[in-house]
C-alpha atoms as a PDB file:
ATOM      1  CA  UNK A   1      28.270  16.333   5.375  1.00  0.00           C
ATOM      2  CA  UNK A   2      29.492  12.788   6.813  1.00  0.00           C
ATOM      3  CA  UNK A   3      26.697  13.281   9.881  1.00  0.00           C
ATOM      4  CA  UNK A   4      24.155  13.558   7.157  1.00  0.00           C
ATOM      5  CA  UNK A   5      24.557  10.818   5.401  1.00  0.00           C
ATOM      6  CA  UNK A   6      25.038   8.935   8.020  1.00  0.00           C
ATOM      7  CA  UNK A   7      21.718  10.207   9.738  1.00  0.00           C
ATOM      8  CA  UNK A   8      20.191   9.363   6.208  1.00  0.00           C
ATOM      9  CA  UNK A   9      21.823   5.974   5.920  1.00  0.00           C
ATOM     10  CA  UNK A  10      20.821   4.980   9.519  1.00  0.00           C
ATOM     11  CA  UNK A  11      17.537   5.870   9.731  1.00  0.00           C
ATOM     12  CA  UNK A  12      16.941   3.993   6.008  1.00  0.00           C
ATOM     13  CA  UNK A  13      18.836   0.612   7.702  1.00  0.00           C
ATOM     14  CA  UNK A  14      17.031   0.284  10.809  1.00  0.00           C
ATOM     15  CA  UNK A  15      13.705   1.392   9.027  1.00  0.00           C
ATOM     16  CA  UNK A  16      13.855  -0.535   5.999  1.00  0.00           C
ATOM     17  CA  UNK A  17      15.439  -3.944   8.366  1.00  0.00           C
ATOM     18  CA  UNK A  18      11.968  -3.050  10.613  1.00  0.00           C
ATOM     19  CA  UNK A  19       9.885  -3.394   7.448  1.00  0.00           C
ATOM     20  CA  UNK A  20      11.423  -6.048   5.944  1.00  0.00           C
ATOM     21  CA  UNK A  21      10.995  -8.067   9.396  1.00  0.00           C
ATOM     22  CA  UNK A  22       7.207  -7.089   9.576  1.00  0.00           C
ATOM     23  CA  UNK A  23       6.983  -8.424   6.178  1.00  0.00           C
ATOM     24  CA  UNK A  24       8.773 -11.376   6.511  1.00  0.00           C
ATOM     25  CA  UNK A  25       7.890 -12.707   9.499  1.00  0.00           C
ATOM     26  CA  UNK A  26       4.800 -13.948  10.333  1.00  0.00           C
ATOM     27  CA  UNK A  27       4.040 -12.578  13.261  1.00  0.00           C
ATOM     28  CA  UNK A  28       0.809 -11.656  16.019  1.00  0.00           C
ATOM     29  CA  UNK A  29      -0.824  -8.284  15.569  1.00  0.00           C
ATOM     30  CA  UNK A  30       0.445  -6.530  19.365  1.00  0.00           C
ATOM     31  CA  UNK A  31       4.240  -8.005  18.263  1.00  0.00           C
ATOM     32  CA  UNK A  32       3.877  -6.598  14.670  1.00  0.00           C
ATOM     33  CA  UNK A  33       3.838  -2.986  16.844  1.00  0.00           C
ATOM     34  CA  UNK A  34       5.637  -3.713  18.969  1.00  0.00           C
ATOM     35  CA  UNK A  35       8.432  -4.826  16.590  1.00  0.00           C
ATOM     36  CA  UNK A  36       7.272  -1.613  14.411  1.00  0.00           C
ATOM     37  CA  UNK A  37       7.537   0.778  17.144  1.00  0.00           C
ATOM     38  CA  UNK A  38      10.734  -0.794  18.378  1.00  0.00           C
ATOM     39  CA  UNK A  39      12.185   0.434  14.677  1.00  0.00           C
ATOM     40  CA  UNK A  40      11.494   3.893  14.831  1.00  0.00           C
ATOM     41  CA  UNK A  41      12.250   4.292  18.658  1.00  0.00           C
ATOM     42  CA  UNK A  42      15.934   2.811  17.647  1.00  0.00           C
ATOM     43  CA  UNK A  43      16.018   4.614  14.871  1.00  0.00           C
ATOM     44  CA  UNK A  44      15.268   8.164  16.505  1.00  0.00           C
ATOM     45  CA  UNK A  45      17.613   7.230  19.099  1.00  0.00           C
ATOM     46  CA  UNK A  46      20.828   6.467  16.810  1.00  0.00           C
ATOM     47  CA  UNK A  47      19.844   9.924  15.152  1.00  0.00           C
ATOM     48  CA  UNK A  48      19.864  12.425  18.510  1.00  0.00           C
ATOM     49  CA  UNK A  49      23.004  10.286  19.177  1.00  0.00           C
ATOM     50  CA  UNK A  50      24.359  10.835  15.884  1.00  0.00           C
ATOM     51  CA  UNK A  51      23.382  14.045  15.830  1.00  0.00           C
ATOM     52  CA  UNK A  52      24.570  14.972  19.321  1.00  0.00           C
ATOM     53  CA  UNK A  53      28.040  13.420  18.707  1.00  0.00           C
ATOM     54  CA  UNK A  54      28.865  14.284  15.399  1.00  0.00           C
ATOM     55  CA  UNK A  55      27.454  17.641  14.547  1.00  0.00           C
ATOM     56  CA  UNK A  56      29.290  20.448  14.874  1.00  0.00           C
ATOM     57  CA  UNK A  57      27.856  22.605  17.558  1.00  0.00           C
ATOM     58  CA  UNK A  58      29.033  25.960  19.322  1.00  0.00           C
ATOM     59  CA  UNK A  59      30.004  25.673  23.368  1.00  0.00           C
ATOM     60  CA  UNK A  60      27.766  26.855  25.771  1.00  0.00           C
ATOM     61  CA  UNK A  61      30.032  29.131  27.279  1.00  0.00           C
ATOM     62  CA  UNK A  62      29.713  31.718  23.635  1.00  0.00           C
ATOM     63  CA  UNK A  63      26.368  32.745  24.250  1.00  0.00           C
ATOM     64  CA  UNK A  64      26.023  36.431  24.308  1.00  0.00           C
ATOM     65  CA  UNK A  65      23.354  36.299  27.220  1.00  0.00           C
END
């Protein structure tokens, strides 16, 4: 339950932070994606490393095959 709302919480921080940046800054067209894609690159990174660490996942060494 913690890992999802932390997921949640995460990906709303760094997303919403991104927008509010594009918005508030005035900035050059190739640096507003830049800055945009930056966002949701660090976002989906903090996620698999959220999920990776924190989820509870079997060991590899229970698989039946």
């Amino acid at each position: 339950m913690l890992t999802m709302i932390l997921i949640v919480l995460a990906t709303g921080l760094i997303i919403g932070g991104t927008l509010w940046g594009l918005l508030a800054w005035a900035l050059v067209g190739w640096i507003k994606v830049a800055v945009g894609f930056g966002g949701l690159l660090l976002a989906t990174v903090v996620n698999f490393f959220l999920y990776w660490t924190l989820w509870p996942h079997r060991p590899f060494e229970d698989d039946d095959e």
